[in-house]
Every structure is written in C-alpha cells, then in structure tokens.
N, C-alpha and C. Protein backbone atom coordinates (compact mmCIF):
# COMPACT_ATOMS: atom_id res chain seq x y z
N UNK A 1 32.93 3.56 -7.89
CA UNK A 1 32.25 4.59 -8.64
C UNK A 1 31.00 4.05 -9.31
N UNK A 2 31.40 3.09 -9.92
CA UNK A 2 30.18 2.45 -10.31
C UNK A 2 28.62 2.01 -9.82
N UNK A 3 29.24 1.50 -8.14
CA UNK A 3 27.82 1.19 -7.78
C UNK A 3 27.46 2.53 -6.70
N UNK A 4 27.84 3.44 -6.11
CA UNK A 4 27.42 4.73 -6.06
C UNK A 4 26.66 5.51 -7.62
N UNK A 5 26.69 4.67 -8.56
CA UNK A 5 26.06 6.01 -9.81
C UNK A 5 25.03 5.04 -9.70
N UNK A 6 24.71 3.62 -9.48
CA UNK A 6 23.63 2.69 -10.05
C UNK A 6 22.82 3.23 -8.67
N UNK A 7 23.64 3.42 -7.71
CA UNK A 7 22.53 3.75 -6.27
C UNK A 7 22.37 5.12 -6.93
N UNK A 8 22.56 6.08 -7.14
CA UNK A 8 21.68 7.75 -6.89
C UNK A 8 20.61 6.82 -8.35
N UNK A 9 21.35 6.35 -9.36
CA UNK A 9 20.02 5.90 -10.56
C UNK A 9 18.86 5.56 -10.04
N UNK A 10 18.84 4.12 -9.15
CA UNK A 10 18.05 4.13 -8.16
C UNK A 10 17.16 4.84 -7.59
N UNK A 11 17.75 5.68 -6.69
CA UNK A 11 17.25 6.92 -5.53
C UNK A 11 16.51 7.86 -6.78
N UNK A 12 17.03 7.92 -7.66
CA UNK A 12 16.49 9.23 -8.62
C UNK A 12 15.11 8.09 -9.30
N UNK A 13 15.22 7.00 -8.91
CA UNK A 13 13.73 6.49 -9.59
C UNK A 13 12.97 6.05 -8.77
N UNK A 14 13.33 6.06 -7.82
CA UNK A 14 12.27 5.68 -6.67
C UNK A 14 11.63 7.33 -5.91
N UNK A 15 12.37 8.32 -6.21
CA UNK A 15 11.90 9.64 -6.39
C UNK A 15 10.85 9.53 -7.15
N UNK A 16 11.09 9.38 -8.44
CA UNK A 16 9.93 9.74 -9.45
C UNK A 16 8.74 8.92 -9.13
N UNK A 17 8.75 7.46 -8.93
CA UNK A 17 8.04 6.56 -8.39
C UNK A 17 7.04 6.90 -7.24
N UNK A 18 8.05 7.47 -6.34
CA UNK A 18 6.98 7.98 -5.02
C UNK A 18 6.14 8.90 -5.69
N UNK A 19 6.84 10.49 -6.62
CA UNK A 19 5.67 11.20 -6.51
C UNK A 19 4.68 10.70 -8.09
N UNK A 20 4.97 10.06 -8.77
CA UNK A 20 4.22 8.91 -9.66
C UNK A 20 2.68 8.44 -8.61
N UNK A 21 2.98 7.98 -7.56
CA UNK A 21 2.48 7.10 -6.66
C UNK A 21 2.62 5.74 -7.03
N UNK A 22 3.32 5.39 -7.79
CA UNK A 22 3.56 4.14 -8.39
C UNK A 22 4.23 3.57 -7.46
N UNK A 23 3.44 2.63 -6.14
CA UNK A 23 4.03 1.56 -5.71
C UNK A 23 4.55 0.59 -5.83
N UNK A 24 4.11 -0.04 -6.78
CA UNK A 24 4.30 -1.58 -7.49
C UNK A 24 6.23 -1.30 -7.94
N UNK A 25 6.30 0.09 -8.94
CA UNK A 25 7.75 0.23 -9.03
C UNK A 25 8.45 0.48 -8.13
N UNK A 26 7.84 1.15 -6.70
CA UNK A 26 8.89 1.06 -5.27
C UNK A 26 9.11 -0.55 -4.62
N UNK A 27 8.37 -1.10 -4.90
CA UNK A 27 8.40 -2.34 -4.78
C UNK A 27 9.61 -3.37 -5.54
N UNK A 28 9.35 -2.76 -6.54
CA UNK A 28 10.66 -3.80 -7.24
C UNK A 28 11.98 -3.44 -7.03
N UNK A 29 11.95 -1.47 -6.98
CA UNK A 29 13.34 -0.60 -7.23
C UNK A 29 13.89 -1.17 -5.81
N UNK A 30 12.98 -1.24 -4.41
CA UNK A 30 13.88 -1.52 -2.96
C UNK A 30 14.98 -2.47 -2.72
N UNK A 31 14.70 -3.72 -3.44
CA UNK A 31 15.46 -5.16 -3.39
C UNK A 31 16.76 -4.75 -4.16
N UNK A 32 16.25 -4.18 -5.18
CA UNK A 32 17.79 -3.47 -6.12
C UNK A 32 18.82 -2.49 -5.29
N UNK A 33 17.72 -1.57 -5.05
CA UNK A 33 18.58 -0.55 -3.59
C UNK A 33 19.53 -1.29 -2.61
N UNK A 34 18.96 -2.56 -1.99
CA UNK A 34 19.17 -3.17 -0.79
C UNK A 34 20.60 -3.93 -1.82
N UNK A 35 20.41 -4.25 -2.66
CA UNK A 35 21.61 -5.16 -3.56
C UNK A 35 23.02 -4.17 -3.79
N UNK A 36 22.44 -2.90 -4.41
CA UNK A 36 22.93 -2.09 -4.98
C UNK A 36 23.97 -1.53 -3.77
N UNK A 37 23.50 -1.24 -2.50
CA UNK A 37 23.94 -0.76 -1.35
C UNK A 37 24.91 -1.88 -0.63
N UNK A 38 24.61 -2.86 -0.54
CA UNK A 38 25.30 -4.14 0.30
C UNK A 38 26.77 -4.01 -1.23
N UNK A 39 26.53 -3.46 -1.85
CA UNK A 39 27.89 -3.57 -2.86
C UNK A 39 29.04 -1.91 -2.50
N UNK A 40 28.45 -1.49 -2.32
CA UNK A 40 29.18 -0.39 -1.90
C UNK A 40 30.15 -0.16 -1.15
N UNK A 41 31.58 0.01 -1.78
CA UNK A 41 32.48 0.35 -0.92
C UNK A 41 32.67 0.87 0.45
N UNK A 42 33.46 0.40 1.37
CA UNK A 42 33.20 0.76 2.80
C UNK A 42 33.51 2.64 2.59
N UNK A 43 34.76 2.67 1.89
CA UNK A 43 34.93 4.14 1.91
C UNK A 43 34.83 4.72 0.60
N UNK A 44 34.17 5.65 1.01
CA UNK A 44 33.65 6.63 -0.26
C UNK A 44 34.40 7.84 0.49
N UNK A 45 34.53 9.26 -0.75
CA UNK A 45 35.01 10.30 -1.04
C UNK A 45 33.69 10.92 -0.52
N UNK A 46 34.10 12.11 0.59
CA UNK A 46 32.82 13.13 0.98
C UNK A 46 31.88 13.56 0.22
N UNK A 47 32.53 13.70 -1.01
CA UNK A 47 31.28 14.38 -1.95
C UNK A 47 30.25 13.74 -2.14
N UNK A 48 30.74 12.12 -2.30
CA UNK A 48 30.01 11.21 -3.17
C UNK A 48 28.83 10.85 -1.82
N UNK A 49 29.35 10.63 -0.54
CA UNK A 49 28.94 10.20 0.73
C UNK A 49 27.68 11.77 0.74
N UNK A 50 27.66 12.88 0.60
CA UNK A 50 26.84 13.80 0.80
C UNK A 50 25.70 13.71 -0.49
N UNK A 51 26.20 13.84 -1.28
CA UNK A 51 25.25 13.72 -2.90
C UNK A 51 24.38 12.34 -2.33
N UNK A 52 24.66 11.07 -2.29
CA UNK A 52 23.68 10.19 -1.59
C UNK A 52 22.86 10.22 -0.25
N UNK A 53 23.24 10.69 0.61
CA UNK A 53 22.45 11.31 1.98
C UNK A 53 21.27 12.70 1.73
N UNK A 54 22.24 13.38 0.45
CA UNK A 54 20.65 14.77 -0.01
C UNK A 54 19.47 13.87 -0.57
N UNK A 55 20.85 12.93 -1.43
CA UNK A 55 18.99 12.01 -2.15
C UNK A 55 18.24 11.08 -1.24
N UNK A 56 18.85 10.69 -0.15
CA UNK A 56 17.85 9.67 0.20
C UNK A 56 17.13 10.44 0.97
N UNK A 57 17.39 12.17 1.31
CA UNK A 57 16.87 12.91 2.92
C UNK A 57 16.32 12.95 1.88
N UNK A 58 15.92 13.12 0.57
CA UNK A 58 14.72 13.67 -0.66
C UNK A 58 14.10 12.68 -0.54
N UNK A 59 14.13 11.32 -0.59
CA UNK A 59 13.09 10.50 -0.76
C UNK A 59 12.31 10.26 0.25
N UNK A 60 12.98 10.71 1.28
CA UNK A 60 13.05 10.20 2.70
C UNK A 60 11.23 11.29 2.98
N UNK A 61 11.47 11.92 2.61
CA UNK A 61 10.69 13.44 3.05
C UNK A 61 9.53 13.53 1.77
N UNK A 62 10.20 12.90 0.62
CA UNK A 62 8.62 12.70 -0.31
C UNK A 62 8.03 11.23 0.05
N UNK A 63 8.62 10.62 0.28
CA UNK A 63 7.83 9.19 1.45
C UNK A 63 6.70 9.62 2.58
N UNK A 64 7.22 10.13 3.09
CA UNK A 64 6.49 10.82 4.42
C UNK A 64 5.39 11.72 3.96
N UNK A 65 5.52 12.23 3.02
CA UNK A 65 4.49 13.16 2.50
C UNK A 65 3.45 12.54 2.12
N UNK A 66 4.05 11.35 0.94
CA UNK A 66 2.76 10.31 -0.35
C UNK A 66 2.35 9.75 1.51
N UNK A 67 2.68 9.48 2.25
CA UNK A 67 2.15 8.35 3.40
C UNK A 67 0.98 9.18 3.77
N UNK A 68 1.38 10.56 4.56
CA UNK A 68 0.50 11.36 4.84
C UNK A 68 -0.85 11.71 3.78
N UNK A 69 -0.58 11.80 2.51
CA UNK A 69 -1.42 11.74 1.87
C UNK A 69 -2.28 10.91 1.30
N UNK A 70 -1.39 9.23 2.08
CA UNK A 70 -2.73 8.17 1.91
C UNK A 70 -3.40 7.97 3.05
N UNK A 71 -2.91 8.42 3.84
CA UNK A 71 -3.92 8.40 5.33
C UNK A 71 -4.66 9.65 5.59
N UNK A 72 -4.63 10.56 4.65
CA UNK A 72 -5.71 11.61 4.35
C UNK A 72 -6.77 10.80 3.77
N UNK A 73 -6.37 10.56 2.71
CA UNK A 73 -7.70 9.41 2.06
C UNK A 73 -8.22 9.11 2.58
N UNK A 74 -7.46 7.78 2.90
CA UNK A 74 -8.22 7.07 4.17
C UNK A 74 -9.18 7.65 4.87
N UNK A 75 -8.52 8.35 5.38
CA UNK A 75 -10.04 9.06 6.80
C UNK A 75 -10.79 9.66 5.95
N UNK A 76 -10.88 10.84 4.65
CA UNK A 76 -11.52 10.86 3.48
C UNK A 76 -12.63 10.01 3.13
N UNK A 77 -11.98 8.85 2.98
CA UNK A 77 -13.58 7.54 2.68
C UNK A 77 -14.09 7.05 3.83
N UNK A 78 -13.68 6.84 5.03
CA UNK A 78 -14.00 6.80 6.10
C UNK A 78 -15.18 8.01 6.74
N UNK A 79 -14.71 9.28 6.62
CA UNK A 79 -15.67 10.37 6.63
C UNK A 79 -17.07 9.90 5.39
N UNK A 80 -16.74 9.79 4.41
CA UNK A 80 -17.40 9.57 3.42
C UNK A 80 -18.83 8.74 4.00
N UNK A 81 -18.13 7.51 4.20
CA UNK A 81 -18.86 6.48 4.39
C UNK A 81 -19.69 6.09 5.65
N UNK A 82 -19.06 7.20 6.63
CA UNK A 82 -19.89 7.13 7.62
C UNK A 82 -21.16 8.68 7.54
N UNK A 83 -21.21 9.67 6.47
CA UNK A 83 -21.77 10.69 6.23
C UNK A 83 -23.02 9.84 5.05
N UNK A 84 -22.36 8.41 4.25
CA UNK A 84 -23.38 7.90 3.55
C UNK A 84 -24.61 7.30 4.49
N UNK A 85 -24.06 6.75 5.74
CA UNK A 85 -25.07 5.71 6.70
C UNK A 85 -25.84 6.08 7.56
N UNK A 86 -25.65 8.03 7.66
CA UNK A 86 -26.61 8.52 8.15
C UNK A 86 -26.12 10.17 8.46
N UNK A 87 -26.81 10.63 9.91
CA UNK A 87 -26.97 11.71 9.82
C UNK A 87 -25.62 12.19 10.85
N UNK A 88 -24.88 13.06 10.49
CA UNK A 88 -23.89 13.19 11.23
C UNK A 88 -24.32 15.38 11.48
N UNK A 89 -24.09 15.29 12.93
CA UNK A 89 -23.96 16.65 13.54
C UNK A 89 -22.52 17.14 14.20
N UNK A 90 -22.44 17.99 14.73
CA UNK A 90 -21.73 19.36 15.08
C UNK A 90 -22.08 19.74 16.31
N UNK A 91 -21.07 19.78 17.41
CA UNK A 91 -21.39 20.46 18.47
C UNK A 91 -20.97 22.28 18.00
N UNK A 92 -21.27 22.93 19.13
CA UNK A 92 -20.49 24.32 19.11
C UNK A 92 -19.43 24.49 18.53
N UNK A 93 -18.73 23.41 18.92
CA UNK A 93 -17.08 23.63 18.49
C UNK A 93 -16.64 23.19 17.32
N UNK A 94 -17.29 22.71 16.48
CA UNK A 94 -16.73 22.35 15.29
C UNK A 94 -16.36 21.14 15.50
N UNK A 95 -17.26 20.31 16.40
CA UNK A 95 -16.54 18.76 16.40
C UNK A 95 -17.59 18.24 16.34
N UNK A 96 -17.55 17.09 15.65
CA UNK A 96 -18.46 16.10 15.15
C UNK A 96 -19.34 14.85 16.74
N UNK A 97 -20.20 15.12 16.65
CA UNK A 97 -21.01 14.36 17.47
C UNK A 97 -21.86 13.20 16.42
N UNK A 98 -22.29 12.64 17.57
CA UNK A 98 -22.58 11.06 17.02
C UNK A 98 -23.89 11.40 17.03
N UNK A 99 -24.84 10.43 16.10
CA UNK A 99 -26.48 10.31 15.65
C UNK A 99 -27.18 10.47 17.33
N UNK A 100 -26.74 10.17 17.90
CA UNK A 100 -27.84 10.64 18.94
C UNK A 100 -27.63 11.27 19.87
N UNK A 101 -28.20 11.89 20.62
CA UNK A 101 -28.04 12.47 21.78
C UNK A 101 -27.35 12.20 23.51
N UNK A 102 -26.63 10.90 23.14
CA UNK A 102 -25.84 10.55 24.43
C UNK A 102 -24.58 11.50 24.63
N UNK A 103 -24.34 12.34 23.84
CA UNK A 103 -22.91 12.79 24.50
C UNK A 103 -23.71 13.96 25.35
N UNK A 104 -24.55 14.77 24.68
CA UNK A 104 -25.48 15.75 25.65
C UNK A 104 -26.07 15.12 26.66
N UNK A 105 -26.17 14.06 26.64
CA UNK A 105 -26.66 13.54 28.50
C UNK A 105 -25.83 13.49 28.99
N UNK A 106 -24.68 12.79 28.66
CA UNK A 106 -23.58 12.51 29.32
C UNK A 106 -22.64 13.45 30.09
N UNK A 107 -22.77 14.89 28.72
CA UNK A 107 -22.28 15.73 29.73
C UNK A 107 -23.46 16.77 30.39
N UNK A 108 -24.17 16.57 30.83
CA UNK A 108 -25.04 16.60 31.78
C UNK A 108 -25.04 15.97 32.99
N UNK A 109 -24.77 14.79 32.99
CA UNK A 109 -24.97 14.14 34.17
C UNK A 109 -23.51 14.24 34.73
C-alpha cells in the first residue's frame, strides 16, 4: 500500500511538472519513479492496478502534448530565423518557396 501511494504521489507531480514545463523537476521525479516502481509488489488489487494505469495514460498524453509543443517552437524560431535572413515567398498554394527562382525553372523544364 505504501509504495503504490508514493508512486500515484509521484505520477501526480510529474503531472504538474509536465504542464509547469518544469523539466529539471521531471528529471529528478523519474529516478524516484524508476525506485519507487522496482519496489512494488508483484500483485496488486484491480483497483489500485487501474487508478495507476489512468495516471500514467494522463501523463503519458500530457508528455506527448508539452513534446508537440516544443517542436512547434522549434520550427517557430526556425521559421523566424530564416524570415530574419531574407526574403521568403509563396507559391499559389500556400507553400513556401525559396529566395530564388529555381523551383519555377525546374518545374518548367
């Protein structure tokens, strides 16, 4: 009982942590998780076995989200920084063409 309540304590702070964005505390809370878990009784009671699988499918799914939303960034300053170094255009379609005119030759020829 005990180390099932220190794991959801855990899971419930590495929740807050993710949407925090506070990495540095996912960083420390994992090694505890990984400790906390290697202590865990082989058999647990269904309830207890489901209440830990909702929280980790919760962290599991706000992980995936903060990720997605640092690789938005990313391409974010990336867009940024290539809109600082010069002149960026637009074909018809709403897609970005490069400073010069080789993709219009190209599809030409």
């Amino acid at each position: 009982m005990q180390a099932e309540m220190q794991i959801e304590s855990l899971m419930d702070a590495m929740h807050a942590a993710i949407l925090a964005a506070d990495y540095d505390a996912l960083g420390q809370l994992s090694p505890a998780l990984d400790a906390a878990l290697a202590e865990l009784p082989q058999h647990l009671e269904e309830k207890a076995l489901r209440r830990l699988r909702c929280k980790a499918e919760r962290n599991a799914t706000s992980a995936c989200a903060a990720a997605k939303g640092v690789r938005a960034a990313i391409q974010r300053m990336k867009d940024v920084r290539q809109i600082a170094s010069g002149l960026v255009t637009y074909d018809e379609n709403g897609q970005r063409s490069g400073p010069s005119g080789q993709r219009e030759l190209s599809q030409r020829l």
